[in-house]
C-alpha atoms as a PDB file:
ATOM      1  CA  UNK A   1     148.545-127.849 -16.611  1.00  0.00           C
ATOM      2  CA  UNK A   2     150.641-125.042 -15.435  1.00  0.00           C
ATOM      3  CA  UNK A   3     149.848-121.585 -14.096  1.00  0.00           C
ATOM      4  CA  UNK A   4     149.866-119.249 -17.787  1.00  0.00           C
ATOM      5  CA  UNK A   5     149.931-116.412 -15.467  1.00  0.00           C
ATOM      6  CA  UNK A   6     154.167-116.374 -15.006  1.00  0.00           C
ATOM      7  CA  UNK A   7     156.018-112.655 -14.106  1.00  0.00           C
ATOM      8  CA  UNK A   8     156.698-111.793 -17.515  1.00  0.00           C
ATOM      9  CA  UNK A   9     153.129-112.125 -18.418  1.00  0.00           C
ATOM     10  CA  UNK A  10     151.909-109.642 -15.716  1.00  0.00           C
ATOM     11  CA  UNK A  11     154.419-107.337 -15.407  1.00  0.00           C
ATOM     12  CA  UNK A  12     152.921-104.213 -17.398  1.00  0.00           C
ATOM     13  CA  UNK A  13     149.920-104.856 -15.554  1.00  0.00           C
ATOM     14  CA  UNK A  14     151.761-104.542 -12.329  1.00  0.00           C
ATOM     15  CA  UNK A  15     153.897-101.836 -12.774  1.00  0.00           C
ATOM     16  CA  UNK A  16     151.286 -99.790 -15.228  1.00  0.00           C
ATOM     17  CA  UNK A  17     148.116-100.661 -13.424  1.00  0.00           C
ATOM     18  CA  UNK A  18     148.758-102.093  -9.703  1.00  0.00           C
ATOM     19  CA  UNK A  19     151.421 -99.545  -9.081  1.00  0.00           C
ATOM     20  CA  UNK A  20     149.939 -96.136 -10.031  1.00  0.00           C
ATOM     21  CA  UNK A  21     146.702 -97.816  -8.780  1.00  0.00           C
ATOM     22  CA  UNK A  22     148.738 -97.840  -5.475  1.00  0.00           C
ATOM     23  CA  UNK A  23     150.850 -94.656  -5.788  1.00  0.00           C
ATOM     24  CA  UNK A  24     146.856 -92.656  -6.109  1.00  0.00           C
ATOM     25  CA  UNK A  25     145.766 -94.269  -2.719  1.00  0.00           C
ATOM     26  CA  UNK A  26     148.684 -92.839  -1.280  1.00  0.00           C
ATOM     27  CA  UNK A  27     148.000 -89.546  -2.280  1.00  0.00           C
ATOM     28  CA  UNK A  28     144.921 -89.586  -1.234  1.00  0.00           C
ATOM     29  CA  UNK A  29     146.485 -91.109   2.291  1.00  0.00           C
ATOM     30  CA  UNK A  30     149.033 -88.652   2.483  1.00  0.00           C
ATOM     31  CA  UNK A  31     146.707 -85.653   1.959  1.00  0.00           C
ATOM     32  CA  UNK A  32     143.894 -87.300   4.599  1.00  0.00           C
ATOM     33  CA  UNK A  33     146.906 -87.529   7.444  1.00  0.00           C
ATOM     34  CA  UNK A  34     148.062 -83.676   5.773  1.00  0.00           C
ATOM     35  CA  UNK A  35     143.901 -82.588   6.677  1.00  0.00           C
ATOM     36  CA  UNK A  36     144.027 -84.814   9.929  1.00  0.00           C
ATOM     37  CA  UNK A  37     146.900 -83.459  11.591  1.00  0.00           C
ATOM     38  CA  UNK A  38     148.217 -80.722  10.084  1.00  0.00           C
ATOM     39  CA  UNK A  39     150.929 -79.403   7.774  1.00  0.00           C
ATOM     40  CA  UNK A  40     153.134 -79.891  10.862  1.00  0.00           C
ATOM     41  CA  UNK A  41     156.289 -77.868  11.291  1.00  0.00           C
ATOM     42  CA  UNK A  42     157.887 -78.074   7.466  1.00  0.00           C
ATOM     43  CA  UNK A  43     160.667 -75.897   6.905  1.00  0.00           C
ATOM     44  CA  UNK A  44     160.484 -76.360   3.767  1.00  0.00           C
ATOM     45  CA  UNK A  45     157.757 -77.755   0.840  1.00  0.00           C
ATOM     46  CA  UNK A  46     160.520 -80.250  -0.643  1.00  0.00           C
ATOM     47  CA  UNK A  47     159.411 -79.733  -3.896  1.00  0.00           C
ATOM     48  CA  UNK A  48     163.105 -79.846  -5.860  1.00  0.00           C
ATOM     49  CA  UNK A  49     165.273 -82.491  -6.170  1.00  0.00           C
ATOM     50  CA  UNK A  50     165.795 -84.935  -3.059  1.00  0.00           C
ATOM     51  CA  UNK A  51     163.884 -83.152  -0.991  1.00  0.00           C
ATOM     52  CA  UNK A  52     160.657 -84.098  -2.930  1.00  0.00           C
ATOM     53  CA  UNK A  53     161.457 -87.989  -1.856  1.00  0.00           C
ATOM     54  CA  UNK A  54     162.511 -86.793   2.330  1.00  0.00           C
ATOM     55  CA  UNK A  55     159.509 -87.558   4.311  1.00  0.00           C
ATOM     56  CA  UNK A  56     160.296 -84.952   6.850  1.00  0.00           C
ATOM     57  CA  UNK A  57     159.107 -82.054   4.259  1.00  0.00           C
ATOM     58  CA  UNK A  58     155.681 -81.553   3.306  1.00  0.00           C
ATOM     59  CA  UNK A  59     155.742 -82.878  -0.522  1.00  0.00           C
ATOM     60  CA  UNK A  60     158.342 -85.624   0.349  1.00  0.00           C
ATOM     61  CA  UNK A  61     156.063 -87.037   3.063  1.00  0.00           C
ATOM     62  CA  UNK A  62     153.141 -87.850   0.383  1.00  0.00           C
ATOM     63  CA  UNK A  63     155.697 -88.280  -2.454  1.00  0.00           C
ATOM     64  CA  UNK A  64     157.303 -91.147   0.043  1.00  0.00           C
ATOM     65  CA  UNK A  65     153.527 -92.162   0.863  1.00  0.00           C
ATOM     66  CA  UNK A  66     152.883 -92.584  -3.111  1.00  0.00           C
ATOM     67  CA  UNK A  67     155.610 -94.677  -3.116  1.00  0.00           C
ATOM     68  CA  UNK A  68     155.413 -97.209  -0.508  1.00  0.00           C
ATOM     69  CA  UNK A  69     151.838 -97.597  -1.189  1.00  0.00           C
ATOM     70  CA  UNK A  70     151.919 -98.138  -4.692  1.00  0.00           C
ATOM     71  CA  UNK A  71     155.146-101.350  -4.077  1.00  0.00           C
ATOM     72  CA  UNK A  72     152.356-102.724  -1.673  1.00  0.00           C
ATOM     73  CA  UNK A  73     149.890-103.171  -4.000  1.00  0.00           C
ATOM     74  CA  UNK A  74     151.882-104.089  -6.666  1.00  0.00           C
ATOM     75  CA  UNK A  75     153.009-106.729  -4.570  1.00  0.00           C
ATOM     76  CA  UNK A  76     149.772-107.517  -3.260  1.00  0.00           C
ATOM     77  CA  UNK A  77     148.234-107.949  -6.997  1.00  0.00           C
ATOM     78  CA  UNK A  78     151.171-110.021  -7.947  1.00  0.00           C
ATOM     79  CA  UNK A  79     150.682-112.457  -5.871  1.00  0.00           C
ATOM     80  CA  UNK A  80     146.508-112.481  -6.368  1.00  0.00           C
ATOM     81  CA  UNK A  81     147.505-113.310  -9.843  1.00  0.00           C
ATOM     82  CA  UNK A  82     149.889-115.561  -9.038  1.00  0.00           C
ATOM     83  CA  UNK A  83     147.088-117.144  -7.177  1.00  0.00           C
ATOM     84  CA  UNK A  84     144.803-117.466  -9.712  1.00  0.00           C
ATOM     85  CA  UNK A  85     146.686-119.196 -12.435  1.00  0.00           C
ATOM     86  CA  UNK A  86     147.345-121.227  -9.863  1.00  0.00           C
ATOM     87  CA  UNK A  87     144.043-122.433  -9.235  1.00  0.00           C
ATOM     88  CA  UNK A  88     143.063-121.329 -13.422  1.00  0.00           C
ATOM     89  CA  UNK A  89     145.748-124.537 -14.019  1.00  0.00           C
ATOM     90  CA  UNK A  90     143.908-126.528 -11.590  1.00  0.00           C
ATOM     91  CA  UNK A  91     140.527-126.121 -13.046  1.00  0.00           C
ATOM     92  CA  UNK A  92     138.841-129.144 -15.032  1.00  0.00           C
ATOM     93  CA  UNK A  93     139.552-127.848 -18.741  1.00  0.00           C
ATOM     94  CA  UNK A  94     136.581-130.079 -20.616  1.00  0.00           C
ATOM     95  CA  UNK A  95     134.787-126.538 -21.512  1.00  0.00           C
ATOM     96  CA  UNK A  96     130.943-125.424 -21.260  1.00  0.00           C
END
């Protein structure tokens, strides 16, 4: 058999659910390190155009944080279900 669980199948589920999954944990990183070690010396928030995506302001930081976090688990939960149609094809298919 082969592995049902191909790219095109998944691919909602990764960008929908893996990736703003991902992007929420970052937040949530990226206000912890915020609480941790301060605001740090921002000249500005970075709230308007590029400067929301330049980690060296405060909104880019968590906005760039959001990001990279949220490609790592989508990347991390593609291959998990890459994994397990892998081993779903392997399985002995006779039912109950």
């Amino acid at each position: 058999m082969q592995n049902k669980l191909t790219i095109g199948k998944t691919f909602w589920a990764l960008v929908i659910g893996a990736f703003t999954t991902g992007m929420g944990n970052g937040s949530v990183f990226g206000a912890a390190v915020m609480c941790a070690v301060g605001r740090g010396p921002y000249e500005s928030w970075g709230g308007w155009y590029g400067e929301a995506y330049n980690p060296s302001t405060f909104s880019g930081f968590v906005d760039v944080m959001m990001l990279a976090f949220g490609l790592a688990f989508a990347i991390i939960f593609g291959l998990a279900m890459k994994k397990h149609g892998e081993i779903e094809s392997q399985r002995d298919n006779t039912g109950w």
